[in-house]
PDB file of N, CA and C in Angstrom:
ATOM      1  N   UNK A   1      17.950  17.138  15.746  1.00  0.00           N
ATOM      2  CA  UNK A   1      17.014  16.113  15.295  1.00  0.00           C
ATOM      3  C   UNK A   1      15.801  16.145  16.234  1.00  0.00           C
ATOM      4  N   UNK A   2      14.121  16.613  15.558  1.00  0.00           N
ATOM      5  CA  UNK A   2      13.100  16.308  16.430  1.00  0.00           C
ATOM      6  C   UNK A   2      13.032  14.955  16.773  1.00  0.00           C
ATOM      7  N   UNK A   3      11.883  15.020  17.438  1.00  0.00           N
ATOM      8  CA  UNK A   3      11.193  13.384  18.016  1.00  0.00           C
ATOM      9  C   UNK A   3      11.139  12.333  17.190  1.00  0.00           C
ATOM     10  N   UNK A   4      10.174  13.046  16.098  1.00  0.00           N
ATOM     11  CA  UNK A   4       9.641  11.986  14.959  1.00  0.00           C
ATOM     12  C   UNK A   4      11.017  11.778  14.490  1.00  0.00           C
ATOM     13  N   UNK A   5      12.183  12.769  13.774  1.00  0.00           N
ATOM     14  CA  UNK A   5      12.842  12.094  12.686  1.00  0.00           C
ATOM     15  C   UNK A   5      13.788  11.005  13.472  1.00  0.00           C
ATOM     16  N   UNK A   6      13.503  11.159  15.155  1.00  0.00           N
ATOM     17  CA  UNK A   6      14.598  10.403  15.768  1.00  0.00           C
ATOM     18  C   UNK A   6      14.118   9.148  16.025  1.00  0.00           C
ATOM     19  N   UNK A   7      12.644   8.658  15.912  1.00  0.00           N
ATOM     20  CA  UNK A   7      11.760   7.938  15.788  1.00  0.00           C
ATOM     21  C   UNK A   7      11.914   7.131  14.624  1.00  0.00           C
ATOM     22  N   UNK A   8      12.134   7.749  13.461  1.00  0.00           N
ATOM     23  CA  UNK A   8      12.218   7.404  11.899  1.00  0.00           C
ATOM     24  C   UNK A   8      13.323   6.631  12.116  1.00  0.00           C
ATOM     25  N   UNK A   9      14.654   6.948  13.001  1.00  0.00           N
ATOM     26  CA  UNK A   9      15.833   6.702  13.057  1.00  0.00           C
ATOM     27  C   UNK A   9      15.417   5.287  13.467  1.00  0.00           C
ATOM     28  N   UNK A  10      15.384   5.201  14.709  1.00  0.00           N
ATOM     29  CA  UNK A  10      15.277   4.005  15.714  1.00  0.00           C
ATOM     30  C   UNK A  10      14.360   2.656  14.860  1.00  0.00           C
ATOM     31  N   UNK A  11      13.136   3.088  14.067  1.00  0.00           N
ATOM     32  CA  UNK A  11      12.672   2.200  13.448  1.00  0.00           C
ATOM     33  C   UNK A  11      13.467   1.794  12.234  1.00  0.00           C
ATOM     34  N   UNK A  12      13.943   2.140  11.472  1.00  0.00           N
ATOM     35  CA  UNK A  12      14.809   1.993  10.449  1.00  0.00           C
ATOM     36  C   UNK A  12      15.996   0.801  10.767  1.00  0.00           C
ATOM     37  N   UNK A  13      16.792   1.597  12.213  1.00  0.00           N
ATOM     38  CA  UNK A  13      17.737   0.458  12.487  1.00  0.00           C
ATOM     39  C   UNK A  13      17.245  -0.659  12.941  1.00  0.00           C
ATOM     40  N   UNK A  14      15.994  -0.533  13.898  1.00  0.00           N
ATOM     41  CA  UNK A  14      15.072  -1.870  14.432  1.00  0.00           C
ATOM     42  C   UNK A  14      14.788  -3.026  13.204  1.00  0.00           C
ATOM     43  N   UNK A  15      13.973  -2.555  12.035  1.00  0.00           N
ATOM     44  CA  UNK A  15      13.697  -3.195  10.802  1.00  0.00           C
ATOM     45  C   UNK A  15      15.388  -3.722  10.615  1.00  0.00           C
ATOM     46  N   UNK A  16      16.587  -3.146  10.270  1.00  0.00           N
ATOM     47  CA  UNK A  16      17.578  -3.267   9.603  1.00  0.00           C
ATOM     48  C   UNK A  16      17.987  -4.718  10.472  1.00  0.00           C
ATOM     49  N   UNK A  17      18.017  -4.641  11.896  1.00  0.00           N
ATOM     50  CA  UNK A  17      18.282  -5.864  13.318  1.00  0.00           C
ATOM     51  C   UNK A  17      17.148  -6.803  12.826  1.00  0.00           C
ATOM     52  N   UNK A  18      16.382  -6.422  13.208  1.00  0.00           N
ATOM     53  CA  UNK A  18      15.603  -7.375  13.282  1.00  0.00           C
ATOM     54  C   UNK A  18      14.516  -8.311  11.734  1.00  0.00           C
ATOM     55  N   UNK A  19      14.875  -7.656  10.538  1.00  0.00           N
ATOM     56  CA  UNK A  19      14.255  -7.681   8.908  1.00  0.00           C
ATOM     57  C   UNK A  19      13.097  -8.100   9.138  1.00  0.00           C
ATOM     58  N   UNK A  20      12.006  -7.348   9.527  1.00  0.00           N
ATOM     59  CA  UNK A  20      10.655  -8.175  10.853  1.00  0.00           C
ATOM     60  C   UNK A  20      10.059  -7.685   8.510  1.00  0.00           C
ATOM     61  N   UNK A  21       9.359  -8.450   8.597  1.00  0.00           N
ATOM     62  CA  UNK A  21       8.117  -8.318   7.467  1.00  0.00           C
ATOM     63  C   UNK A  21       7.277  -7.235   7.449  1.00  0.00           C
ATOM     64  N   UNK A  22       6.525  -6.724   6.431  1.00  0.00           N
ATOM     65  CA  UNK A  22       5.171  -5.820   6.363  1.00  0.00           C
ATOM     66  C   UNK A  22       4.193  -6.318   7.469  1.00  0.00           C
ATOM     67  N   UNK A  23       3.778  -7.506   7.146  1.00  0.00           N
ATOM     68  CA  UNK A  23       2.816  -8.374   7.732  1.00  0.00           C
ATOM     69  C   UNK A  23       3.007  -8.621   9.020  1.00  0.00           C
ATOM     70  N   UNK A  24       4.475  -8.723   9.755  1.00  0.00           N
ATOM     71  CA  UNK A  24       4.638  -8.833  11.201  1.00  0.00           C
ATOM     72  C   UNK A  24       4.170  -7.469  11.332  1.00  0.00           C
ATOM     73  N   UNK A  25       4.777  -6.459  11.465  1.00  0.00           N
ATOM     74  CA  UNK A  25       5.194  -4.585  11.433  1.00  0.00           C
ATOM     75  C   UNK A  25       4.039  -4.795  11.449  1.00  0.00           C
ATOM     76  N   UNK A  26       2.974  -4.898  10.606  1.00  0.00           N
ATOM     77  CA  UNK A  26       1.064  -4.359  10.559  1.00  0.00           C
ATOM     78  C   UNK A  26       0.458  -5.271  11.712  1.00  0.00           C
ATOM     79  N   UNK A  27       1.104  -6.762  12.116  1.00  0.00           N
ATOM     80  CA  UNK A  27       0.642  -7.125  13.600  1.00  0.00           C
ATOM     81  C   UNK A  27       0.591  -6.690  14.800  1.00  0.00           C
ATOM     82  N   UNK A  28       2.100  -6.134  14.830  1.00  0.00           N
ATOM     83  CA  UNK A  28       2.915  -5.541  15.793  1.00  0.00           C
ATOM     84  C   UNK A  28       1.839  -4.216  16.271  1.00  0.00           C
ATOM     85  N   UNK A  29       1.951  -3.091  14.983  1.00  0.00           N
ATOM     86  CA  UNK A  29       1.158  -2.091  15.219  1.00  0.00           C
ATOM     87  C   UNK A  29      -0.505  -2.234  15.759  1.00  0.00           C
ATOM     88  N   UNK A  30      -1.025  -3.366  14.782  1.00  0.00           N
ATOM     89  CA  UNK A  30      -2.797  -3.613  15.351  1.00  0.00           C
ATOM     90  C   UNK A  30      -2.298  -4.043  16.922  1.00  0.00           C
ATOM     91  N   UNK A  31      -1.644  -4.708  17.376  1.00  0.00           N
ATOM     92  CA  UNK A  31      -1.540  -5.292  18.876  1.00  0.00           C
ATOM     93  C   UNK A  31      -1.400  -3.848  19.689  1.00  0.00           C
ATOM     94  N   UNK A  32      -1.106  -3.067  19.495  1.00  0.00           N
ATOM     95  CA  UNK A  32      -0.777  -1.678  20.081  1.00  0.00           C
ATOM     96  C   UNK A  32      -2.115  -0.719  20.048  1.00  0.00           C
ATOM     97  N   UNK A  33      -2.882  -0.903  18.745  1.00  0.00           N
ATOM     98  CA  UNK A  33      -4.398  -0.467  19.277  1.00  0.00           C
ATOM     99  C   UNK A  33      -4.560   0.477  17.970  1.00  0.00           C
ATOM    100  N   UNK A  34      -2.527   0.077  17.093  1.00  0.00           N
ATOM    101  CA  UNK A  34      -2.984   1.470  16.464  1.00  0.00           C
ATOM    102  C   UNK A  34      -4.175   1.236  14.877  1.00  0.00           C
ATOM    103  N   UNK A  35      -4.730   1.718  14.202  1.00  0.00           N
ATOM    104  CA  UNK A  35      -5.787   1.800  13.347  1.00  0.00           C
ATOM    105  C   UNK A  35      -4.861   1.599  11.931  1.00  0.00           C
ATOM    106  N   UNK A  36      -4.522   0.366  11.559  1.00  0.00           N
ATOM    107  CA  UNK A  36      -3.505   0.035  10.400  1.00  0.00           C
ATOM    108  C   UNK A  36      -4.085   0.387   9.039  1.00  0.00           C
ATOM    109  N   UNK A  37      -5.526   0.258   8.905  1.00  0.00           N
ATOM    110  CA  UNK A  37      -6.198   0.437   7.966  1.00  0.00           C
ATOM    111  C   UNK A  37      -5.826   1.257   6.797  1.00  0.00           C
ATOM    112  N   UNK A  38      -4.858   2.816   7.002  1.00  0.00           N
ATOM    113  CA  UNK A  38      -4.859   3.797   6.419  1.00  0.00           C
ATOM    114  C   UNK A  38      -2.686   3.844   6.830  1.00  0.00           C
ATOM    115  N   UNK A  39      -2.364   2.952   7.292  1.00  0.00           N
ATOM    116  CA  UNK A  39      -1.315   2.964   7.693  1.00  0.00           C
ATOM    117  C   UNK A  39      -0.175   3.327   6.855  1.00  0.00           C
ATOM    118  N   UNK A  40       0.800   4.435   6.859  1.00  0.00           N
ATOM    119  CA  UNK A  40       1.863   4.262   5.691  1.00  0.00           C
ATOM    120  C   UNK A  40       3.164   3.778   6.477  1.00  0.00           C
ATOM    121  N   UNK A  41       3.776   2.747   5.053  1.00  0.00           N
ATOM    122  CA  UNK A  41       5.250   1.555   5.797  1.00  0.00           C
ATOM    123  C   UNK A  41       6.057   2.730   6.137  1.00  0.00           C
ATOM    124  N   UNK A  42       6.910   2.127   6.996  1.00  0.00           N
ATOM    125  CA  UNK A  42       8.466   2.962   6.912  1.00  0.00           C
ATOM    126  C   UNK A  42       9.435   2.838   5.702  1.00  0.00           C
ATOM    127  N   UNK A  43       9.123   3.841   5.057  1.00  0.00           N
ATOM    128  CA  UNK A  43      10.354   3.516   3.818  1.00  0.00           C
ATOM    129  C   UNK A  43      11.129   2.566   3.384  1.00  0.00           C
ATOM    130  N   UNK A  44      11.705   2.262   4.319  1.00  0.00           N
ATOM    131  CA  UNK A  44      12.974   1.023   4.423  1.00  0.00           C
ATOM    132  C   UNK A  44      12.164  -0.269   4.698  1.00  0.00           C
ATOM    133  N   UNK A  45      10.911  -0.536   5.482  1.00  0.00           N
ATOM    134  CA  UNK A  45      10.370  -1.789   4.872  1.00  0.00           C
ATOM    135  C   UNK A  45       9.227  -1.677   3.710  1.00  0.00           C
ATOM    136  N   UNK A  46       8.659  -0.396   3.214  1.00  0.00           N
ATOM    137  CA  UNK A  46       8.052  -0.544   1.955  1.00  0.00           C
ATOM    138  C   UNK A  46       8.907  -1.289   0.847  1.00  0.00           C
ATOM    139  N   UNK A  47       9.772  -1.186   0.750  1.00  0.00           N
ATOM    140  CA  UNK A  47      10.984  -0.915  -0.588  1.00  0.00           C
ATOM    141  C   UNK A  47      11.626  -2.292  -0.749  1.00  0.00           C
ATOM    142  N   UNK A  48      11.777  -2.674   0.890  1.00  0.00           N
ATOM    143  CA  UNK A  48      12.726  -4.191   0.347  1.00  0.00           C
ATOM    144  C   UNK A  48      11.722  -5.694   0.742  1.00  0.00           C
ATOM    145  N   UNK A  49      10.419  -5.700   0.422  1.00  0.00           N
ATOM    146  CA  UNK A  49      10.062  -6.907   0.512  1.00  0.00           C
ATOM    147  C   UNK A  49       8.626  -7.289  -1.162  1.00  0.00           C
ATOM    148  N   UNK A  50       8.740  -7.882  -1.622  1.00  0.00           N
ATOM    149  CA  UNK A  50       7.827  -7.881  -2.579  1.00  0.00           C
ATOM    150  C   UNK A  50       7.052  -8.345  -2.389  1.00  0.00           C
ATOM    151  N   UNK A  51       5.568  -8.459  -2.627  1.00  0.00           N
ATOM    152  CA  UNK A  51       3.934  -9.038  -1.936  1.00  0.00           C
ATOM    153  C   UNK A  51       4.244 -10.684  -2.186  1.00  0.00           C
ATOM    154  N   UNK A  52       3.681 -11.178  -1.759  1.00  0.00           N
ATOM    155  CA  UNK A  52       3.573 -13.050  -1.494  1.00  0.00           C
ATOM    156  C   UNK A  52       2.777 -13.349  -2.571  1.00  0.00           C
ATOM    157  N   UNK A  53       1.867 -12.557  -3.216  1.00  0.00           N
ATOM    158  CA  UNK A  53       0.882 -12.628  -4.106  1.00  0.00           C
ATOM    159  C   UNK A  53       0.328 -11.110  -4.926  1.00  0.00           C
ATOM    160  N   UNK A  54       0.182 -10.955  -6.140  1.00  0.00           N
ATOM    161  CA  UNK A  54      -0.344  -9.525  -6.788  1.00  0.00           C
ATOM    162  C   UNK A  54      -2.171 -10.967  -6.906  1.00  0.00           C
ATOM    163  N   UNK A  55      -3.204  -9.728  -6.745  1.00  0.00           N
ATOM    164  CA  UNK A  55      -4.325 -11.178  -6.309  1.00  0.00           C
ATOM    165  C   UNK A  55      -4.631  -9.993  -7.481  1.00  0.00           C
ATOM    166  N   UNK A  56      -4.589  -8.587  -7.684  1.00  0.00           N
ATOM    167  CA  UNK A  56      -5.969  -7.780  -8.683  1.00  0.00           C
ATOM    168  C   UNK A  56      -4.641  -6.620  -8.992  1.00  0.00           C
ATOM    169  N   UNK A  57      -5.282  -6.085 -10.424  1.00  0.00           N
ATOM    170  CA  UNK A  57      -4.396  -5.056 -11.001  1.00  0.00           C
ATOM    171  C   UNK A  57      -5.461  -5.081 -12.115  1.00  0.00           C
ATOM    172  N   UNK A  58      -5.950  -3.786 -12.293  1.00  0.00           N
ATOM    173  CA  UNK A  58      -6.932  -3.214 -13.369  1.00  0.00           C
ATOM    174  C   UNK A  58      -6.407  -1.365 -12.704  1.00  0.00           C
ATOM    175  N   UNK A  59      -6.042  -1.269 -14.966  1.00  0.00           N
ATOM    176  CA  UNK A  59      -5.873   0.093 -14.805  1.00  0.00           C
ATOM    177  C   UNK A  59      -6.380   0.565 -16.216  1.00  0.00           C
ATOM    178  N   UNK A  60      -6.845   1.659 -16.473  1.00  0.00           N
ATOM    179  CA  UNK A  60      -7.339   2.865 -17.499  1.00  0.00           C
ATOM    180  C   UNK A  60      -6.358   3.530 -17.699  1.00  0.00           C
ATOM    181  N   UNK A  61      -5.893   2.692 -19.153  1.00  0.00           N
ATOM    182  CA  UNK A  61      -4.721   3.713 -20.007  1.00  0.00           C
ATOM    183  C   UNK A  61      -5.353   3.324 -21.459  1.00  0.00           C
ATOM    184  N   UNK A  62      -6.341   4.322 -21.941  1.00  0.00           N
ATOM    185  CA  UNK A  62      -6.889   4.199 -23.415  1.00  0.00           C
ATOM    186  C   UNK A  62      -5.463   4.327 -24.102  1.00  0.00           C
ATOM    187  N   UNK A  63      -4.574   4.794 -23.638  1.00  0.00           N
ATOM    188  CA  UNK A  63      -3.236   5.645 -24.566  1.00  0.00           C
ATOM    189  C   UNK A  63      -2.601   4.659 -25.368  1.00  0.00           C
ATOM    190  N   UNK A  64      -2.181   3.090 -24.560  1.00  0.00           N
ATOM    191  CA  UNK A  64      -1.651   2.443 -24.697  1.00  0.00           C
ATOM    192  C   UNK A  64      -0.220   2.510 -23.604  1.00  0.00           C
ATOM    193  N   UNK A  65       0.515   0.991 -24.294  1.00  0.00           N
ATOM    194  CA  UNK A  65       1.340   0.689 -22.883  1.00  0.00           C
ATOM    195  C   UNK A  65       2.810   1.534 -22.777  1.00  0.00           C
ATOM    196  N   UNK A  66       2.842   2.278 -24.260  1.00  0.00           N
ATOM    197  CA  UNK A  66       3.828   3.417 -24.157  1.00  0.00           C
ATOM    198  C   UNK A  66       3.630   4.689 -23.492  1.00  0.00           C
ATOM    199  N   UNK A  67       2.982   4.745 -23.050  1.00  0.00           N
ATOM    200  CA  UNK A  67       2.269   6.448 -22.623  1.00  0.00           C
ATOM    201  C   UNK A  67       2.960   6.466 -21.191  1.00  0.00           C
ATOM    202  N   UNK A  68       3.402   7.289 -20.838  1.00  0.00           N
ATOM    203  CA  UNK A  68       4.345   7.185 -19.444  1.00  0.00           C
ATOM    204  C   UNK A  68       3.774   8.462 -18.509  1.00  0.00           C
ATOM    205  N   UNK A  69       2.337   8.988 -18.830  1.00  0.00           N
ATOM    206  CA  UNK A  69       1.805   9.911 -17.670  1.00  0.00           C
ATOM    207  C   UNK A  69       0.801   8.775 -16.915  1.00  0.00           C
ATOM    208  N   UNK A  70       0.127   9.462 -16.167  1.00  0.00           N
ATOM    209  CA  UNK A  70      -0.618   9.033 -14.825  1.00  0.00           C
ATOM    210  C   UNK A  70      -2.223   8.182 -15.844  1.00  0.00           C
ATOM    211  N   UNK A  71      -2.152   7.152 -14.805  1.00  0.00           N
ATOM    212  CA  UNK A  71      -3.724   6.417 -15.389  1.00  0.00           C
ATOM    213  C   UNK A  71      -4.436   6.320 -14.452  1.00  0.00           C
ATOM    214  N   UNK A  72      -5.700   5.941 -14.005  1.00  0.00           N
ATOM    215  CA  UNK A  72      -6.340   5.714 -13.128  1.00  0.00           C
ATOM    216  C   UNK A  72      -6.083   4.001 -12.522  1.00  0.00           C
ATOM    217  N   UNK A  73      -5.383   3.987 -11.253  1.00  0.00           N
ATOM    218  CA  UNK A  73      -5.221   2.098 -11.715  1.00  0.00           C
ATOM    219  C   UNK A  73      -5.823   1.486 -10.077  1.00  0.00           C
ATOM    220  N   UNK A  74      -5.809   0.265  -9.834  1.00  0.00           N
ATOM    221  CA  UNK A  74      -6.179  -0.377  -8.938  1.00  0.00           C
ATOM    222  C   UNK A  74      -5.405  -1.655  -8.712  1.00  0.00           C
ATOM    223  N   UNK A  75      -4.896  -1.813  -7.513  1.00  0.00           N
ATOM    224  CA  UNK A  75      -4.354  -3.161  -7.052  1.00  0.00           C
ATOM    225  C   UNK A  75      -4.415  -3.677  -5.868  1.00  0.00           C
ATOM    226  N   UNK A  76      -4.566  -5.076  -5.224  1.00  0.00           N
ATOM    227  CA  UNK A  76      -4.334  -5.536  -4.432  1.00  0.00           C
ATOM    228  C   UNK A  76      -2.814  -6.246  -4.511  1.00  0.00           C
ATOM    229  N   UNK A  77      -2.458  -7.023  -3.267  1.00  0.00           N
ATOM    230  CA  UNK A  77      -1.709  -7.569  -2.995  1.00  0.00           C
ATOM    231  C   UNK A  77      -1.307  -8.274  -1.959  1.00  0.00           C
ATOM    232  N   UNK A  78      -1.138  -9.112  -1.524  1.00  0.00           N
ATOM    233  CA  UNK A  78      -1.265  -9.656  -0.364  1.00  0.00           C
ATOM    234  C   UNK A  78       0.664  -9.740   0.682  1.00  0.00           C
ATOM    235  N   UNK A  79       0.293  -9.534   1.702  1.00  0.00           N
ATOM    236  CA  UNK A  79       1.986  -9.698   2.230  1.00  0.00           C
ATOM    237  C   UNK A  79       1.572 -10.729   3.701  1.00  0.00           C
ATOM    238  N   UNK A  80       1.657 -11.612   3.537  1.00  0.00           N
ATOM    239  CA  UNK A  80       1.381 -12.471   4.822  1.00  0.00           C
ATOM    240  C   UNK A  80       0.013 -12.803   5.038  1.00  0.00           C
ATOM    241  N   UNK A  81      -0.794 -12.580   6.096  1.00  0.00           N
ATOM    242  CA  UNK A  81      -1.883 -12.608   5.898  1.00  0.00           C
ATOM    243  C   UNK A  81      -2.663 -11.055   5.835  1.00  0.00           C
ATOM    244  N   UNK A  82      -2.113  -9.804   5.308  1.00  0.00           N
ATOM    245  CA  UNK A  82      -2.751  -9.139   5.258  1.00  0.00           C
ATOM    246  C   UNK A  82      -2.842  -8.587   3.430  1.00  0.00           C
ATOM    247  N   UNK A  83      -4.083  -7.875   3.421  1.00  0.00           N
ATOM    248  CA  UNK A  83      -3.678  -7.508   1.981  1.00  0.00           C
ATOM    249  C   UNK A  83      -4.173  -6.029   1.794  1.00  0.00           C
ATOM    250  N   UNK A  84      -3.004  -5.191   0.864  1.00  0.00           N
ATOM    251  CA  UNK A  84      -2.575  -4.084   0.436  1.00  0.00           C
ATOM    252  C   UNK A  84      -3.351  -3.693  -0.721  1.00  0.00           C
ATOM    253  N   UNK A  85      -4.228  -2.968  -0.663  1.00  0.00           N
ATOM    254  CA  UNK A  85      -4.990  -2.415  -1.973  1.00  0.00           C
ATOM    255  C   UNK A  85      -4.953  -1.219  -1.754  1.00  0.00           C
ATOM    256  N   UNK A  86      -4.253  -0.434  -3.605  1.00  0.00           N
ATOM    257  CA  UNK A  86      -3.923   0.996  -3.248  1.00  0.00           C
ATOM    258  C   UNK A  86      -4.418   1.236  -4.816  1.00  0.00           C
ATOM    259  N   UNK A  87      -4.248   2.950  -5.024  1.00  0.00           N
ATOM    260  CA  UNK A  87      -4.450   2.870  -6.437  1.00  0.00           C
ATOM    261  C   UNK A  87      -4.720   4.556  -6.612  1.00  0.00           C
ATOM    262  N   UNK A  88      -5.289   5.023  -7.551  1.00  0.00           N
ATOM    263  CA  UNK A  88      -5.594   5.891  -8.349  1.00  0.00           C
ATOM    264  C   UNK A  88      -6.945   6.284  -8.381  1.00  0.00           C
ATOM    265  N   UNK A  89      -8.232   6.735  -8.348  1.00  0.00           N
ATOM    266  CA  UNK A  89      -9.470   6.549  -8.380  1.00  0.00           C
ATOM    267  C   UNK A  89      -9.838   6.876  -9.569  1.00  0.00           C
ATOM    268  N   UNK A  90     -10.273   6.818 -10.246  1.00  0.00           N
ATOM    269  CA  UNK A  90     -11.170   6.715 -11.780  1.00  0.00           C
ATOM    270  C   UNK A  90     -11.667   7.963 -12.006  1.00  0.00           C
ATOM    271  N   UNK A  91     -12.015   8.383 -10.616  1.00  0.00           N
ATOM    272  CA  UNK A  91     -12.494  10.003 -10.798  1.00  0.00           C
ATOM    273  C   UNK A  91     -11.086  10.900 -11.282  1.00  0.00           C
ATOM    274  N   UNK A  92     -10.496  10.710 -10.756  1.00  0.00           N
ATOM    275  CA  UNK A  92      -9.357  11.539 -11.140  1.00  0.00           C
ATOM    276  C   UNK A  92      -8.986  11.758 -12.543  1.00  0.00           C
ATOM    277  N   UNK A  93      -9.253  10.821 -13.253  1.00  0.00           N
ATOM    278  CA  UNK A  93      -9.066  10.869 -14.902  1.00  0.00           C
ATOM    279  C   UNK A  93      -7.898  10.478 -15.679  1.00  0.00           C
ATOM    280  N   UNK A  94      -7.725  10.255 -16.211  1.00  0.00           N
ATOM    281  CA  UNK A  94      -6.477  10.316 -17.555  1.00  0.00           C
ATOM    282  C   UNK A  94      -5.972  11.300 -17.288  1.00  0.00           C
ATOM    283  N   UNK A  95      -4.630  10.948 -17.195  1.00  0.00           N
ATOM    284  CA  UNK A  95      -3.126  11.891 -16.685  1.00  0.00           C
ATOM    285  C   UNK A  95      -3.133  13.123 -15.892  1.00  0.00           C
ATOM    286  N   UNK A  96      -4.146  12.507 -14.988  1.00  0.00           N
ATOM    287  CA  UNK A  96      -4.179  13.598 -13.620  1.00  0.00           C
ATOM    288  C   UNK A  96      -3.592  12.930 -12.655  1.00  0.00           C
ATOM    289  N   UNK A  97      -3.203  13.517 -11.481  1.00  0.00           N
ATOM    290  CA  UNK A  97      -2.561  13.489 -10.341  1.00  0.00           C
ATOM    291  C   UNK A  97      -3.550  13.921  -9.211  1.00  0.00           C
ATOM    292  N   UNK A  98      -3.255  13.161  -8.400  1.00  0.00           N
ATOM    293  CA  UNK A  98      -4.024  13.195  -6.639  1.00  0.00           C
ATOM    294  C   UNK A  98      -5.079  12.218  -7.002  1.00  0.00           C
ATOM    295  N   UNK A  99      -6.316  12.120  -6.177  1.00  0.00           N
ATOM    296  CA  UNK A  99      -7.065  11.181  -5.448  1.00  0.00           C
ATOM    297  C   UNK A  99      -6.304  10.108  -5.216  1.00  0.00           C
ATOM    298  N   UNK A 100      -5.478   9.367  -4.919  1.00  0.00           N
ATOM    299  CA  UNK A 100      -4.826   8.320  -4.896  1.00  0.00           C
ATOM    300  C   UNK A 100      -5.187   7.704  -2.857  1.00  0.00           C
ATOM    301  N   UNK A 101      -5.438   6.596  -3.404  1.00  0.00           N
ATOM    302  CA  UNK A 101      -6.045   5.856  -1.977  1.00  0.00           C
ATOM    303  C   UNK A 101      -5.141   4.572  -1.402  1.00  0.00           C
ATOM    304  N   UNK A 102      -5.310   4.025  -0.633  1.00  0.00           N
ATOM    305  CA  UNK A 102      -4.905   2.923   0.345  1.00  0.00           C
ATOM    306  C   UNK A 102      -5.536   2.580   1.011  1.00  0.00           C
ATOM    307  N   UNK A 103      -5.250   1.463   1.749  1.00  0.00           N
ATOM    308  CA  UNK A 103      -6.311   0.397   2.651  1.00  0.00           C
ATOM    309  C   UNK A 103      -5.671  -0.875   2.568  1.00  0.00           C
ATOM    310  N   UNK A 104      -5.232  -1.459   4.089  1.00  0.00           N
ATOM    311  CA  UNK A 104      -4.560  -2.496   4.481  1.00  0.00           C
ATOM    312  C   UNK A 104      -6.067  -3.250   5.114  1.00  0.00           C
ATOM    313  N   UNK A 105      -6.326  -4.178   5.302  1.00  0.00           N
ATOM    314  CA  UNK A 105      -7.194  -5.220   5.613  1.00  0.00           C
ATOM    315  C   UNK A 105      -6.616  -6.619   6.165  1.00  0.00           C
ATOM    316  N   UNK A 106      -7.427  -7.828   7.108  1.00  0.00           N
ATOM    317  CA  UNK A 106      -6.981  -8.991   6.348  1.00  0.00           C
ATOM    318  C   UNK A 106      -8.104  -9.668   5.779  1.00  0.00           C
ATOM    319  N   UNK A 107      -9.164  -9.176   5.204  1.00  0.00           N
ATOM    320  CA  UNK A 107     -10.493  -9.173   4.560  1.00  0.00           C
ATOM    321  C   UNK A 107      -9.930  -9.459   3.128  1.00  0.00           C
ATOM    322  N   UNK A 108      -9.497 -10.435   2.384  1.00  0.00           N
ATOM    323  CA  UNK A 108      -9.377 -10.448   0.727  1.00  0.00           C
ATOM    324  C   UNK A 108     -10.121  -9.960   0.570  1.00  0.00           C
ATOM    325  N   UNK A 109     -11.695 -10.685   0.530  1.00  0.00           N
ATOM    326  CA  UNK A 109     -13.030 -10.004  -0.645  1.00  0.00           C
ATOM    327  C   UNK A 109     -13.031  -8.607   0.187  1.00  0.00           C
ATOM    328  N   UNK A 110     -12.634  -8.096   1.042  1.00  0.00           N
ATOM    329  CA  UNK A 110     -12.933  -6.393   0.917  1.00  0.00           C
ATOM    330  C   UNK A 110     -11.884  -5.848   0.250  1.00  0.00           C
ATOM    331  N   UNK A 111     -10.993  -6.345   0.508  1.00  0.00           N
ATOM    332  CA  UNK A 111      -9.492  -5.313  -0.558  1.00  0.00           C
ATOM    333  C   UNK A 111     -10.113  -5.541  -2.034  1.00  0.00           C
ATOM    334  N   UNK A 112     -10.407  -6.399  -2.547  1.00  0.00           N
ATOM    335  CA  UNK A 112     -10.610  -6.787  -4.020  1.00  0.00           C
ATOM    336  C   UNK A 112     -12.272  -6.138  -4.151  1.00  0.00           C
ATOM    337  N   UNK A 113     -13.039  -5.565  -3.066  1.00  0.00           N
ATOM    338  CA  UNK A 113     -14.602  -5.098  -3.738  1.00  0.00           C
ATOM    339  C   UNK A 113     -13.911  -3.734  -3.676  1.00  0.00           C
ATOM    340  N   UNK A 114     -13.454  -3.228  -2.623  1.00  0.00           N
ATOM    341  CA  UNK A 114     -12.766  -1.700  -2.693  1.00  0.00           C
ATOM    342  C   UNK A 114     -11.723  -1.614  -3.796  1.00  0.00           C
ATOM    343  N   UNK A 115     -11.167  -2.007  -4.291  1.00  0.00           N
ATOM    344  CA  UNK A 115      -9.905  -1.390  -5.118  1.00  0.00           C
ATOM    345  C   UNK A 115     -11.271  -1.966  -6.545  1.00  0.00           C
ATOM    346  N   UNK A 116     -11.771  -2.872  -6.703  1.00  0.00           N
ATOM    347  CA  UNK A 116     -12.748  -2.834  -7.957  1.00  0.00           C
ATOM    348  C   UNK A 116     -14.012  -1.265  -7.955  1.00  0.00           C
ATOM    349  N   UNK A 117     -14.031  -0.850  -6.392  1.00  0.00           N
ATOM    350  CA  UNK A 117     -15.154   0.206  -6.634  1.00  0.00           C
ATOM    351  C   UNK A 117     -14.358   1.605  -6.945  1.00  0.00           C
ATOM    352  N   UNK A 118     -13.348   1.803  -6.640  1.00  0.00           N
ATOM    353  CA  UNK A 118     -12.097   3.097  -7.313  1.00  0.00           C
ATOM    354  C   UNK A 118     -11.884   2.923  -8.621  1.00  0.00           C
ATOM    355  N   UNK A 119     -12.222   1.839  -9.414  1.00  0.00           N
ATOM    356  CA  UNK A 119     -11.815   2.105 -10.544  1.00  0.00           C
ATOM    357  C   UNK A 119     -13.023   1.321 -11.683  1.00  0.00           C
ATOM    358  N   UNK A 120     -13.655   0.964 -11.349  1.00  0.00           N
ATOM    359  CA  UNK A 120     -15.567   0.605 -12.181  1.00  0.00           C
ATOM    360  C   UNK A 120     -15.844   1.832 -12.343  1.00  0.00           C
TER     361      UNK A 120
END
């Protein structure tokens, strides 16, 4: 086992002890200096906590709501006081794959002007 996956380890059981939140975890990390902005969760706390609030969700599916390939979409969400806007970019098109973005903030009106400018 390298560094990192032994790293992966130790945080996993830490989250599992301690069930610390998104929103603590993204404190924790800014107090450390690190740049959360572009930050990806640890698996095991992406998966088991649901946002406090969905604040924006706009997506491009001309197809309709049966169509089960890729759309261009946009969302915020808020988890404590920070908020999660991720999405798809508009450039990318109808049932393409990649450009896909993120951005943690605790700026509402910037998560909600950025995830509206990926997909206008």
């Amino acid at each position: 086992m390298n560094s990192e996956e032994r790293l992966t380890v130790d945080i996993r059981i830490w989250l599992r002890i301690f069930k610390m939140t998104i929103s603590e975890w993204l404190d924790e990390k800014d107090a450390e200096g690190v740049d959360v902005s572009q930050i990806v969760l640890p698996e095991d706390l992406s998966y088991e906590e649901d946002p406090d609030e969905s604040i924006y969700f706009e997506e491009i599916n001309p197809c309709g709501f049966l169509c089960k390939e890729n759309h261009p979409f946009a969302t915020v969400e808020r988890f404590g006081h920070w908020y999660f806007c991720r999405g798809q970019d508009k450039k990318a098109g109808i049932h393409a794959s990649g450009m896909e973005w993120r951005l943690f903030t605790r700026d509402k009106d910037l998560a909600i002007k950025t995830a509206k400018s990926h997909i206008e």
